[in-house]
C-alpha atoms as a PDB file:
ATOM      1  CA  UNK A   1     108.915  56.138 102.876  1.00  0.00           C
ATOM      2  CA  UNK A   2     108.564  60.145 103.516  1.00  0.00           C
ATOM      3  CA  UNK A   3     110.620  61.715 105.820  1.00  0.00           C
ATOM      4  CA  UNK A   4     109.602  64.965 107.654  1.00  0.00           C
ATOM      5  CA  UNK A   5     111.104  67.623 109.296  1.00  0.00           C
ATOM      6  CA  UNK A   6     109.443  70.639 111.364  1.00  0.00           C
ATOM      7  CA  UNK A   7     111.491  74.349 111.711  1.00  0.00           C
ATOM      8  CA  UNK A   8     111.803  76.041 114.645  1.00  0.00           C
ATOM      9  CA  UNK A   9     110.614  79.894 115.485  1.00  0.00           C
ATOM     10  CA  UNK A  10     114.044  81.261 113.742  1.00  0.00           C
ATOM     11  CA  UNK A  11     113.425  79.291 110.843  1.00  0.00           C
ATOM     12  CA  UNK A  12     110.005  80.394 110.213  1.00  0.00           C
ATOM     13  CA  UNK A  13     111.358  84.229 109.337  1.00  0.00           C
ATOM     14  CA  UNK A  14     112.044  85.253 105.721  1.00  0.00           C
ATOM     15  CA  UNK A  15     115.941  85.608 105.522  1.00  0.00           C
ATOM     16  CA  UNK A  16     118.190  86.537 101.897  1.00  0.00           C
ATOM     17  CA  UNK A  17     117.055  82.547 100.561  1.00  0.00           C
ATOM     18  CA  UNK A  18     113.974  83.395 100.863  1.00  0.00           C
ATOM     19  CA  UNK A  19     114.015  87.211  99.688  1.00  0.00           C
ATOM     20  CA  UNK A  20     116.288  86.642  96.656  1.00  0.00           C
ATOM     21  CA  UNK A  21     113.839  83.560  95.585  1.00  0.00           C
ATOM     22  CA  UNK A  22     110.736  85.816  95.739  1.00  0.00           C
ATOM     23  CA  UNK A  23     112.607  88.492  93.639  1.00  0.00           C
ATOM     24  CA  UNK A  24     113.563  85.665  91.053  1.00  0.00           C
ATOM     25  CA  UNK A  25     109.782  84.632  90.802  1.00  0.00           C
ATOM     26  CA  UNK A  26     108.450  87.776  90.658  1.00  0.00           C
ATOM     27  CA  UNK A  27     110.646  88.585  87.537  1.00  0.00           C
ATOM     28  CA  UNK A  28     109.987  85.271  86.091  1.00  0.00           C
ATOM     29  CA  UNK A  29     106.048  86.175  86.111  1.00  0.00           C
ATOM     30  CA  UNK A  30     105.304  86.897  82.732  1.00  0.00           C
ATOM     31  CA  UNK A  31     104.836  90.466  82.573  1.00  0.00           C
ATOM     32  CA  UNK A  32     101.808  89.850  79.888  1.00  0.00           C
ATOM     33  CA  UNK A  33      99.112  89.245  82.291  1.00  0.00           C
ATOM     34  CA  UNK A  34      99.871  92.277  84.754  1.00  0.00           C
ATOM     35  CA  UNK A  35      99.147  94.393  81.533  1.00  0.00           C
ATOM     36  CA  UNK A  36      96.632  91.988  80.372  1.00  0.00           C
ATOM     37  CA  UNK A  37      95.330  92.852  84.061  1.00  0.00           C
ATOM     38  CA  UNK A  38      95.171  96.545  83.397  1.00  0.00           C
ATOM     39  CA  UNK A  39      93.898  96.028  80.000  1.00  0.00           C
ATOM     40  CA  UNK A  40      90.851  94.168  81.220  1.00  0.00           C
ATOM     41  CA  UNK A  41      90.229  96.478  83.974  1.00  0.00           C
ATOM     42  CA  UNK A  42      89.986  99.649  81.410  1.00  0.00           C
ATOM     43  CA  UNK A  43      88.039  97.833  79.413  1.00  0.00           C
ATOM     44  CA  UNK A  44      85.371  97.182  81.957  1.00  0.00           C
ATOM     45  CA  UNK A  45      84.970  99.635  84.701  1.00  0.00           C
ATOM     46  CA  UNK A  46      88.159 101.414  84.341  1.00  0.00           C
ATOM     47  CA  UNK A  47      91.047 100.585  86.639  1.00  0.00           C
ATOM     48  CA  UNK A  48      89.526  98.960  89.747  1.00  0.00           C
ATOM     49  CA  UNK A  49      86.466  99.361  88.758  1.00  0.00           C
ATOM     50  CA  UNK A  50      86.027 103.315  90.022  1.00  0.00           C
ATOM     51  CA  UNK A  51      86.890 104.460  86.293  1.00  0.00           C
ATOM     52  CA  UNK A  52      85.347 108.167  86.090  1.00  0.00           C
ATOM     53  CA  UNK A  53      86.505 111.499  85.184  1.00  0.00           C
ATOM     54  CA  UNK A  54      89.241 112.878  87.247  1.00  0.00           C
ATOM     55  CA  UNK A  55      92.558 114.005  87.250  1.00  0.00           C
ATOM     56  CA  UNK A  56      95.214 111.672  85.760  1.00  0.00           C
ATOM     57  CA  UNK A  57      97.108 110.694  82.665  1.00  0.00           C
ATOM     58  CA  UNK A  58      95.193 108.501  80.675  1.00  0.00           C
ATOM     59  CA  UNK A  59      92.638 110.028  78.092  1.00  0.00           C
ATOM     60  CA  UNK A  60      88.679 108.926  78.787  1.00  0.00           C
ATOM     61  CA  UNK A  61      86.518 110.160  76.704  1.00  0.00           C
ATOM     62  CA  UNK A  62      85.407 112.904  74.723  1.00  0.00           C
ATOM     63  CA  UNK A  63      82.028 115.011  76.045  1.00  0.00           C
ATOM     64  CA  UNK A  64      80.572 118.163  74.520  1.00  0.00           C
ATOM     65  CA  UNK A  65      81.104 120.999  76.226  1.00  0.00           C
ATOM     66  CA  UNK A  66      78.754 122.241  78.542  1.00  0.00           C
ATOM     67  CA  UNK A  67      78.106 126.140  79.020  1.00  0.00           C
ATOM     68  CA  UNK A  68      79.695 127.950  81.876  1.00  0.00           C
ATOM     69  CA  UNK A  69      82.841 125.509  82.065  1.00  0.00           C
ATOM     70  CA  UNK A  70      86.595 127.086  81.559  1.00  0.00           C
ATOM     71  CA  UNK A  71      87.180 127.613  77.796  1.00  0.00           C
ATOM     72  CA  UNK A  72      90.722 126.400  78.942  1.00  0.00           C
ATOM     73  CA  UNK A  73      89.093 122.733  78.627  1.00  0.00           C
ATOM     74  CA  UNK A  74      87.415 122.393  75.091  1.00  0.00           C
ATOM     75  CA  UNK A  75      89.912 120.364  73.217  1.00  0.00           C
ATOM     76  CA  UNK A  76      89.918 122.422  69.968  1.00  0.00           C
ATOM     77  CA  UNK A  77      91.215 120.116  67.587  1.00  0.00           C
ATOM     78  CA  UNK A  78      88.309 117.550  68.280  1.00  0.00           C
ATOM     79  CA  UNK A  79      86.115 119.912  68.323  1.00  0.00           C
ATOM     80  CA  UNK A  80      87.049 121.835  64.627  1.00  0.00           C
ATOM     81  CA  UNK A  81      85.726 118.212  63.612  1.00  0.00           C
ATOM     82  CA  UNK A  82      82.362 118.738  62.901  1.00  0.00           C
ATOM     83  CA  UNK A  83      82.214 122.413  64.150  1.00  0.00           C
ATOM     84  CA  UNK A  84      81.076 121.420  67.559  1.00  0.00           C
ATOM     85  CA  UNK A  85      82.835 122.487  70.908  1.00  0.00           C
ATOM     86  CA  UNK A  86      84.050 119.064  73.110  1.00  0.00           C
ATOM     87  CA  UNK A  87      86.159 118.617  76.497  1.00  0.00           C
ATOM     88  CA  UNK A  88      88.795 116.052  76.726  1.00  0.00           C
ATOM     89  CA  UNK A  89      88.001 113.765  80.009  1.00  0.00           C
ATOM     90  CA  UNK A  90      90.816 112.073  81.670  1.00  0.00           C
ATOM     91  CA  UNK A  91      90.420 109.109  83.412  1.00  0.00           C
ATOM     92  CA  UNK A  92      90.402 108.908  87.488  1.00  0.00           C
ATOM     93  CA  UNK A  93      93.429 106.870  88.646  1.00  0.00           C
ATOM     94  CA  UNK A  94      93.423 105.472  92.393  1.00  0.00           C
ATOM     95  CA  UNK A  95      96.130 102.499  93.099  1.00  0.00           C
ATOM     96  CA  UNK A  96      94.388  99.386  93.954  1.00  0.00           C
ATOM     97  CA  UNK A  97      95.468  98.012  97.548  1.00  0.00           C
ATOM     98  CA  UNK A  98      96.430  94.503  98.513  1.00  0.00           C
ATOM     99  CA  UNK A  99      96.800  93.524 102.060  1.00  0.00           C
ATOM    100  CA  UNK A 100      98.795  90.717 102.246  1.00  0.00           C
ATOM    101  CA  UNK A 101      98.661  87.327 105.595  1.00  0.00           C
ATOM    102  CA  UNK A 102     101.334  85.068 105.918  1.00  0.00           C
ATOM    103  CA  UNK A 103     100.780  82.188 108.438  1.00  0.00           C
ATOM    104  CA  UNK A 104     104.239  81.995 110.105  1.00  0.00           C
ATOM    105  CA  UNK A 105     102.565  79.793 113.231  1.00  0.00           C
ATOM    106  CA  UNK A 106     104.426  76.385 114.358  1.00  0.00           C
ATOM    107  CA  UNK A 107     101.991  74.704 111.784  1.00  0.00           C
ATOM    108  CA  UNK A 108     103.799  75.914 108.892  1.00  0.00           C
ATOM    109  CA  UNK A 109     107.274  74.655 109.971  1.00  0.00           C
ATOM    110  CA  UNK A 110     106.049  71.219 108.500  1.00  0.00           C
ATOM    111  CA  UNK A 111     108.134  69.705 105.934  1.00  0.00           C
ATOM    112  CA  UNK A 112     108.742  66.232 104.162  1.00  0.00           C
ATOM    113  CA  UNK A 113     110.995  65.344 101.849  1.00  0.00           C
ATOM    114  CA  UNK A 114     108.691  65.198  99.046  1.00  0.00           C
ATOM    115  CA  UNK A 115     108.537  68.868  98.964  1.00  0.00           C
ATOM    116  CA  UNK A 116     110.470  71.586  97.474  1.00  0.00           C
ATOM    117  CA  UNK A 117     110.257  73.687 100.876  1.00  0.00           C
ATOM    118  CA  UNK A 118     108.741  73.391 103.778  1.00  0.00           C
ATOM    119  CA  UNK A 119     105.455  75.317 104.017  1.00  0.00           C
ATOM    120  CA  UNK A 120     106.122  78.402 105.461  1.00  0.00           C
ATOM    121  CA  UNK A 121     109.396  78.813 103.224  1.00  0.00           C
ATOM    122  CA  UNK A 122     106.768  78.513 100.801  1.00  0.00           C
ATOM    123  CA  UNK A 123     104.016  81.245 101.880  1.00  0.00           C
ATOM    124  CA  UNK A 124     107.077  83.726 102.419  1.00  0.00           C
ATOM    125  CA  UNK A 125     108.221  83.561  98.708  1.00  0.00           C
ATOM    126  CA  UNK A 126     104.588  83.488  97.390  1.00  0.00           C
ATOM    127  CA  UNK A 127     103.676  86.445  99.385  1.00  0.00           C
ATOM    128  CA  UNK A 128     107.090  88.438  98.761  1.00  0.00           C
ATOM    129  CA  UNK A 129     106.810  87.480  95.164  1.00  0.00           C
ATOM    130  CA  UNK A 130     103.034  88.731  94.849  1.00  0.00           C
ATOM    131  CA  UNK A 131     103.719  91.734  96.458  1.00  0.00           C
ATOM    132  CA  UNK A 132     106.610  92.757  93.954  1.00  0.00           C
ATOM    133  CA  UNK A 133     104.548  92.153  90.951  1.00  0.00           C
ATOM    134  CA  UNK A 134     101.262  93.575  92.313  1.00  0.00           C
ATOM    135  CA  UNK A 135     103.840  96.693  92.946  1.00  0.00           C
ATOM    136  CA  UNK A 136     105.353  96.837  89.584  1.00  0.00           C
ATOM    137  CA  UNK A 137     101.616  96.681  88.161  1.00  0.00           C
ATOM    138  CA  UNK A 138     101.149  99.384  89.617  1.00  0.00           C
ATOM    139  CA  UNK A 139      99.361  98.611  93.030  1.00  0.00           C
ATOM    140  CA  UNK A 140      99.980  99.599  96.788  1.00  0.00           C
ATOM    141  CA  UNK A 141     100.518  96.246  98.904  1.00  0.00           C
ATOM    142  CA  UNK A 142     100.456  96.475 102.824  1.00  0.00           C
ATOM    143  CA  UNK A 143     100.605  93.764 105.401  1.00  0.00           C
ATOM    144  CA  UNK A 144      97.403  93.065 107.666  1.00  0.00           C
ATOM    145  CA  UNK A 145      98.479  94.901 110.820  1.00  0.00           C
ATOM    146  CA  UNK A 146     101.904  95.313 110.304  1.00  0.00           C
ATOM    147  CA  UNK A 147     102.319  97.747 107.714  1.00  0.00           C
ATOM    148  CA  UNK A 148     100.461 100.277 106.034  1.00  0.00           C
ATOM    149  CA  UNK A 149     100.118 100.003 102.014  1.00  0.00           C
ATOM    150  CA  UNK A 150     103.106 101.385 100.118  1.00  0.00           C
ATOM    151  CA  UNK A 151     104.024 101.357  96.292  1.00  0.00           C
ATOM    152  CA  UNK A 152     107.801 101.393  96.960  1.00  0.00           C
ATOM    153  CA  UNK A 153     109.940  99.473  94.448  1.00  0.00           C
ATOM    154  CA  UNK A 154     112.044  98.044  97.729  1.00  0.00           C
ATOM    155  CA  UNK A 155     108.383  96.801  98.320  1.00  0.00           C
ATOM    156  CA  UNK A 156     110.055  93.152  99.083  1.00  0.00           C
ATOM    157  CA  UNK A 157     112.209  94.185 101.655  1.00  0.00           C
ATOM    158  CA  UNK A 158     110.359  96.409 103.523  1.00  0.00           C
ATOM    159  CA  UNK A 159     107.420  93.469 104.087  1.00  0.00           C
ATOM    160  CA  UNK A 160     110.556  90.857 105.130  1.00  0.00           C
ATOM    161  CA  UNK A 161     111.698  93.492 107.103  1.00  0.00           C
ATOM    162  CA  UNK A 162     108.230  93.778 109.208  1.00  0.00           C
ATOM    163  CA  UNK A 163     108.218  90.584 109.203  1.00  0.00           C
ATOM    164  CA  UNK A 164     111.450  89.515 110.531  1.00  0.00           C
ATOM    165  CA  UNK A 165     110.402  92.274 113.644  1.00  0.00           C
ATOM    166  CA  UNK A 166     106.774  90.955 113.971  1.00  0.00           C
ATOM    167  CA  UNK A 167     108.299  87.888 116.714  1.00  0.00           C
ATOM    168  CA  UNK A 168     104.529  87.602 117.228  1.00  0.00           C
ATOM    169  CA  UNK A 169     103.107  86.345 113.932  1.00  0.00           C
ATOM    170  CA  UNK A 170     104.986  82.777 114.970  1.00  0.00           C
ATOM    171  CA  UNK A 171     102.294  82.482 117.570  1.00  0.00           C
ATOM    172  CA  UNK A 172      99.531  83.579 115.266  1.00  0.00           C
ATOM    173  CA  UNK A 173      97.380  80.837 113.191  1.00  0.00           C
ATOM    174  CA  UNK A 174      94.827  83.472 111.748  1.00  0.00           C
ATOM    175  CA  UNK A 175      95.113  87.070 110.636  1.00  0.00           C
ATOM    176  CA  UNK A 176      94.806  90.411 113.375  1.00  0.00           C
ATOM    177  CA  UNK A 177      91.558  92.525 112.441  1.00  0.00           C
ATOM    178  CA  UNK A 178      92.535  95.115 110.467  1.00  0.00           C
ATOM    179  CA  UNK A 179      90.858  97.707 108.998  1.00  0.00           C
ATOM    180  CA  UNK A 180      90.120  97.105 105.247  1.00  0.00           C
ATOM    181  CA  UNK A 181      88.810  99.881 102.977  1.00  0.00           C
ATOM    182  CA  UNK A 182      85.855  98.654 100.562  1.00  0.00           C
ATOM    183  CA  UNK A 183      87.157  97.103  97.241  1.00  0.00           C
ATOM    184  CA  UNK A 184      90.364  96.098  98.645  1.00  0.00           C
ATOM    185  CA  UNK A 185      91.833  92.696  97.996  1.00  0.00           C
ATOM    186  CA  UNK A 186      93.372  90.767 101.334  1.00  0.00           C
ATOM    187  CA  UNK A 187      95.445  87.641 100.297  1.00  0.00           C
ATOM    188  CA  UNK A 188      95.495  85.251 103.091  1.00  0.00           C
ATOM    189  CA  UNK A 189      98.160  82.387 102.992  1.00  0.00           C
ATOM    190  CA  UNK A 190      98.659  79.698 105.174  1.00  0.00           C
ATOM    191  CA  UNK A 191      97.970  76.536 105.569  1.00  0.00           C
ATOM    192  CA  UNK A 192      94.318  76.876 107.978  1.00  0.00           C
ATOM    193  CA  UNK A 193      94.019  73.782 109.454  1.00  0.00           C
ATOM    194  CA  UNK A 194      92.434  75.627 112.281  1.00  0.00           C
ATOM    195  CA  UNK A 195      88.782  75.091 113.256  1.00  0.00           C
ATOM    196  CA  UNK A 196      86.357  75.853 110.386  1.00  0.00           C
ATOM    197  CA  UNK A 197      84.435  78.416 112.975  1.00  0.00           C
ATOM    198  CA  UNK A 198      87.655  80.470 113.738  1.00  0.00           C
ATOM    199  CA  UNK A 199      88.061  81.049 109.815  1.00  0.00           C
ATOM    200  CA  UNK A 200      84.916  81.792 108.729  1.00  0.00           C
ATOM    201  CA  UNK A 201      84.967  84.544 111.924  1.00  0.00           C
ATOM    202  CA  UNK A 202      88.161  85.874 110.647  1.00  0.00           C
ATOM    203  CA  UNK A 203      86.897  85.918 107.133  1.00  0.00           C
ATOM    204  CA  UNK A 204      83.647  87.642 107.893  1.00  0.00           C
ATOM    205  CA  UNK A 205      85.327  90.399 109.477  1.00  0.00           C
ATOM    206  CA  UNK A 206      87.441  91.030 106.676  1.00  0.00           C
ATOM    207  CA  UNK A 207      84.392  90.701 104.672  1.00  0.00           C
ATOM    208  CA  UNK A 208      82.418  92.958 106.659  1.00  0.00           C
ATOM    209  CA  UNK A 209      84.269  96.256 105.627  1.00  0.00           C
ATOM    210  CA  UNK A 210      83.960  95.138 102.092  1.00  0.00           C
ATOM    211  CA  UNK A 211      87.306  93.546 101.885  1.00  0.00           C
ATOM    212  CA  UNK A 212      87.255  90.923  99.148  1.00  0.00           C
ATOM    213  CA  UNK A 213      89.471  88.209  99.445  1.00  0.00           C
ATOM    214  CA  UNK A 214      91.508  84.948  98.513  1.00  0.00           C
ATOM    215  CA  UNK A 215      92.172  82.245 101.019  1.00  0.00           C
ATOM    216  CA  UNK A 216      95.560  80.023  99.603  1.00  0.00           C
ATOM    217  CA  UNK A 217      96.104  77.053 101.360  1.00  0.00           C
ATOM    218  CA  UNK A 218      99.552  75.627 101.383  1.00  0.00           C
ATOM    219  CA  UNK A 219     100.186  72.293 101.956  1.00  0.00           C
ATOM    220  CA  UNK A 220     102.852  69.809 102.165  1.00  0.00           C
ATOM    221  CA  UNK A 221     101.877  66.294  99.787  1.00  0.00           C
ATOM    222  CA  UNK A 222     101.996  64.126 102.898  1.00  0.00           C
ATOM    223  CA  UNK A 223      99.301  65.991 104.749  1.00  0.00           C
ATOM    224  CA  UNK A 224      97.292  65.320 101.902  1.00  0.00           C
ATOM    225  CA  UNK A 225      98.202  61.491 101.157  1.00  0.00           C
ATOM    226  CA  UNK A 226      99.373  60.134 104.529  1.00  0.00           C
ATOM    227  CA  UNK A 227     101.294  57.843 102.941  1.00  0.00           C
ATOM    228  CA  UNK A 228     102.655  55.999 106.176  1.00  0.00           C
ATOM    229  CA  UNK A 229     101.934  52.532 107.693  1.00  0.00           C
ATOM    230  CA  UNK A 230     102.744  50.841 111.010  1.00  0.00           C
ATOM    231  CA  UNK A 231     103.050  52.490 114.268  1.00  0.00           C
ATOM    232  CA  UNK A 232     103.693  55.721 114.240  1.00  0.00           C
ATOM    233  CA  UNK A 233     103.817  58.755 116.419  1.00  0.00           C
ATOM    234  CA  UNK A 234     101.577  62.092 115.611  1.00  0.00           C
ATOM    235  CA  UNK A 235     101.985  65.754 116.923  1.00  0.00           C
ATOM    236  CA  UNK A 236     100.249  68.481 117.319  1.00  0.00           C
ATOM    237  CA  UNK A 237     102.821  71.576 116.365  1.00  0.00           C
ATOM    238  CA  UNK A 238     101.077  74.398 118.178  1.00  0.00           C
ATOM    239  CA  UNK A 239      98.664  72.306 120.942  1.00  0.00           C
ATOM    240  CA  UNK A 240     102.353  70.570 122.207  1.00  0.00           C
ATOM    241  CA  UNK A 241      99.886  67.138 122.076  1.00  0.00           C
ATOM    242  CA  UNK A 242     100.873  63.424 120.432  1.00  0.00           C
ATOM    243  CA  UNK A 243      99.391  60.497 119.133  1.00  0.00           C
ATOM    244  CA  UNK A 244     100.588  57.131 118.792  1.00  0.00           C
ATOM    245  CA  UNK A 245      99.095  54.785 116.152  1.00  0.00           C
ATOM    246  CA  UNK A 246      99.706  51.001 115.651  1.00  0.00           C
ATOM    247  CA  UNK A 247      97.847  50.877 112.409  1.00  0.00           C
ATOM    248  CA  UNK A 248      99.470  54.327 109.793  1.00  0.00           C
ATOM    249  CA  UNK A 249      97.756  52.872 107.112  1.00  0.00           C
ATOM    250  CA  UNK A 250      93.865  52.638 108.432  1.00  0.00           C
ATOM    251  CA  UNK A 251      94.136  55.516 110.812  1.00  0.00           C
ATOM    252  CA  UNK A 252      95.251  57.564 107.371  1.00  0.00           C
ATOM    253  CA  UNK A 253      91.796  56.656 105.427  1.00  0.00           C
ATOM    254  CA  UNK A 254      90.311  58.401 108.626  1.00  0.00           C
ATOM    255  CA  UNK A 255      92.404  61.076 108.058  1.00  0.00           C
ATOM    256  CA  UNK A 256      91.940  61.147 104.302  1.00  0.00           C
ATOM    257  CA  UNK A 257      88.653  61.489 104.825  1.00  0.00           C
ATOM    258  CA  UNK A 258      88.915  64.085 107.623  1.00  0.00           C
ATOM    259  CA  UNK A 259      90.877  66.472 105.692  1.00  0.00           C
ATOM    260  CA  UNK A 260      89.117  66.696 102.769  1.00  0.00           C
ATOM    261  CA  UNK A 261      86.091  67.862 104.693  1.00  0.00           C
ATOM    262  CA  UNK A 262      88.085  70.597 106.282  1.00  0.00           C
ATOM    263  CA  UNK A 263      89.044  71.620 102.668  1.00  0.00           C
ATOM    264  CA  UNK A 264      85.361  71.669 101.901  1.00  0.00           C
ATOM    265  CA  UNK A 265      83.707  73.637 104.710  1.00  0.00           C
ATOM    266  CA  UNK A 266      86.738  75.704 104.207  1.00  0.00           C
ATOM    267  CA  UNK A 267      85.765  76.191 100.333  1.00  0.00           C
ATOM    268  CA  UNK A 268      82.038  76.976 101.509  1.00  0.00           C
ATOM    269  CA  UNK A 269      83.267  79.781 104.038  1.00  0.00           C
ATOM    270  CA  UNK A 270      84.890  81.511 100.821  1.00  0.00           C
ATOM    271  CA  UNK A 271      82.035  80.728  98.578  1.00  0.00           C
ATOM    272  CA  UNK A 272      79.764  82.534 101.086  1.00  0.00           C
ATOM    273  CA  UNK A 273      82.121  86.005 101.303  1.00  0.00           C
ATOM    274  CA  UNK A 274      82.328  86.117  97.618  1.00  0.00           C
ATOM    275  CA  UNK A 275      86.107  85.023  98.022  1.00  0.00           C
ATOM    276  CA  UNK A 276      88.357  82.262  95.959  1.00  0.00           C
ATOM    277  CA  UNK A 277      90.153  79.650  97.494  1.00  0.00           C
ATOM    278  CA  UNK A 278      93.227  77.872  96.244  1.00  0.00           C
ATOM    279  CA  UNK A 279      95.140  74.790  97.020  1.00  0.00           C
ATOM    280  CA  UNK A 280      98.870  74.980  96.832  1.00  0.00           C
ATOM    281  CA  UNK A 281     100.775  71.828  97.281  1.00  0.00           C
ATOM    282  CA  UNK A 282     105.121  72.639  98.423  1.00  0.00           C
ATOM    283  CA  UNK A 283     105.898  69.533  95.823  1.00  0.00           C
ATOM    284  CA  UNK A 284     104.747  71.908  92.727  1.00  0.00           C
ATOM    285  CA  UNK A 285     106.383  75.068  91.619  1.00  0.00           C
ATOM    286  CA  UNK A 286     105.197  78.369  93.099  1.00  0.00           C
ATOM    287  CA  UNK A 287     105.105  79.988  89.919  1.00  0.00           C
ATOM    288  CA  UNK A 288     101.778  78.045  89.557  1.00  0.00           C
ATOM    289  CA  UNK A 289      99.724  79.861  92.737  1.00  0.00           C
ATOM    290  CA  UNK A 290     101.808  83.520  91.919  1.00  0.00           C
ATOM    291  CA  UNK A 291     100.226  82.964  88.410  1.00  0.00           C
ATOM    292  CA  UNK A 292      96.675  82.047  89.857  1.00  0.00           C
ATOM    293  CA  UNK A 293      96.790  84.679  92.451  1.00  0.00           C
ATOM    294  CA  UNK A 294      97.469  87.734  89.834  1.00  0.00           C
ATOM    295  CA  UNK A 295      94.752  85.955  87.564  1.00  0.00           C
ATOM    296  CA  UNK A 296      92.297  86.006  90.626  1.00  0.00           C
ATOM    297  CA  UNK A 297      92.649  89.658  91.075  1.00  0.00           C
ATOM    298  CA  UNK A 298      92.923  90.817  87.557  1.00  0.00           C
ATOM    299  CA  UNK A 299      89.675  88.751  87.208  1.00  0.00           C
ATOM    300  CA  UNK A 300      87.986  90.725  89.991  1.00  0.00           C
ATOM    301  CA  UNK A 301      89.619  94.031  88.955  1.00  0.00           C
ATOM    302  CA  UNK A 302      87.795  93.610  85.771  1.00  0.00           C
ATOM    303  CA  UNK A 303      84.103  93.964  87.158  1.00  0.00           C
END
């Protein structure tokens, strides 16, 4: 039989366990699909998809010269090619921002002991790890109303930092409204098992500045299988209300069933913004969403 635990307010703040495992993940993340990432993106449209001429490092394109420019800007050796005069482009280089949301609301102190971590242990090293790599790809990462985006390679501990001083995200089920420049990525993580109508609201408003988004639901293997049966006793984390049930095992097909339409309407909310959704169970490594995650955006990098 599972056994579960729940954390209290101190225990839902990223401390050096959970900073030091993010780090580890982040290095473990094979370093082939961040450049596979910016490979795709050049390919395409160019590195987030605003490739155009501009100033930066990487070469473009060659374009013949056009009278009136600065001779300072034909590229003479291309152009003693075939005798006529060309100007080497350079490509237009803007970092890509990610706005990171961590749930760190009662909710998330869940644990049983079929998991690896309880859920919000869980969110913290995803969203530390994520923000590391999307960093050493290159990116600026902020953190929706906290902090503004930054490419700093101490990029871990500055978000644990605002974190640790943000005593008001434990009360928070659902991300502030924050402004979100057009073609910016948000990552929300938690594990939303608020009501469908405050998501999709908190979505859409993300959504209405452009904002393009991924919704990663963590959860913990008994809130998906239930796997209980006589009386037991039920609580509601953040409401402060209980249950008690004399029959686990048929009030769980009820739940079953209950949950898995949540996960649905939830899916349709993304499916209607344009966004992804993932499901991330605590009993499987979190290597597995990191890797999704940077696969998500690299897709939507690429066009």
């Amino acid at each position: 039989m599972a056994s579960t635990r729940v954390l209290d307010a101190t225990g839902r703040v990223p401390g050096r366990t959970e900073t030091e495992s993010a780090l580890t993940l982040a290095e473990r993340m094979p370093r082939l699909i961040l450049e596979a990432r910016r490979v795709a993106s050049t390919l395409s449209h160019g590195l987030h998809g605003r490739r155009r001429a501009g100033p930066g490092e990487s070469f473009w394109q060659f374009r013949p010269f056009v009278a009136g420019e600065a001779a300072s800007r034909i590229d003479w050796r291309r152009s003693a090619r075939d005798g006529r005069l060309y100007v080497r482009e350079r490509e237009w280089e803007a970092a890509h921002t990610v706005w990171l949301w961590i749930d760190r609301s009662a909710s998330m102190g869940f644990a049983s002991s079929l998991a690896q971590a309880p859920k919000v242990e869980r969110a913290l090293v995803l969203g530390l790890a994520l923000a590391d790599a999307f960093v050493e790809a290159g990116e600026r990462v902020g953190l929706l109303g906290l902090a503004r985006p930054q490419a700093s390679r101490a990029i871990v501990e500055r978000v644990a930092e605002a974190l640790v001083a943000d005593t008001g995200g434990l009360d928070e089920d659902l991300p502030p409204r924050a402004p979100v420049a057009r073609f910016d990525e948000v990552i929300l993580i938690g594990d939303f098992l608020t009501p469908v109508d405050e998501v999709r609201s908190a979505v859409a408003g993300i959504a209405a500045a452009g904002g393009r988004g991924h919704l990663v639901v963590v959860v913990d293997p008994v809130e998906e299988t239930f796997p209980f049966a006589g009386e037991a006793e039920l609580h509601d984390l953040e409401a402060g209300l209980s249950l008690r049930v004399g029959d686990a095992a048929a009030w769980g097909r009820a739940y079953r069933s209950r949950i898995q339409a949540h996960r649905d309407a939830l899916a349709e909310v993304a499916r209607g913004h344009g966004w992804t959704v993932s499901l991330h169970r605590t009993d499987r490594p979190a290597s597995e969403a990191a890797l999704r995650l940077v696969t998500l955006v690299a897709a939507r990098g690429a066009g």
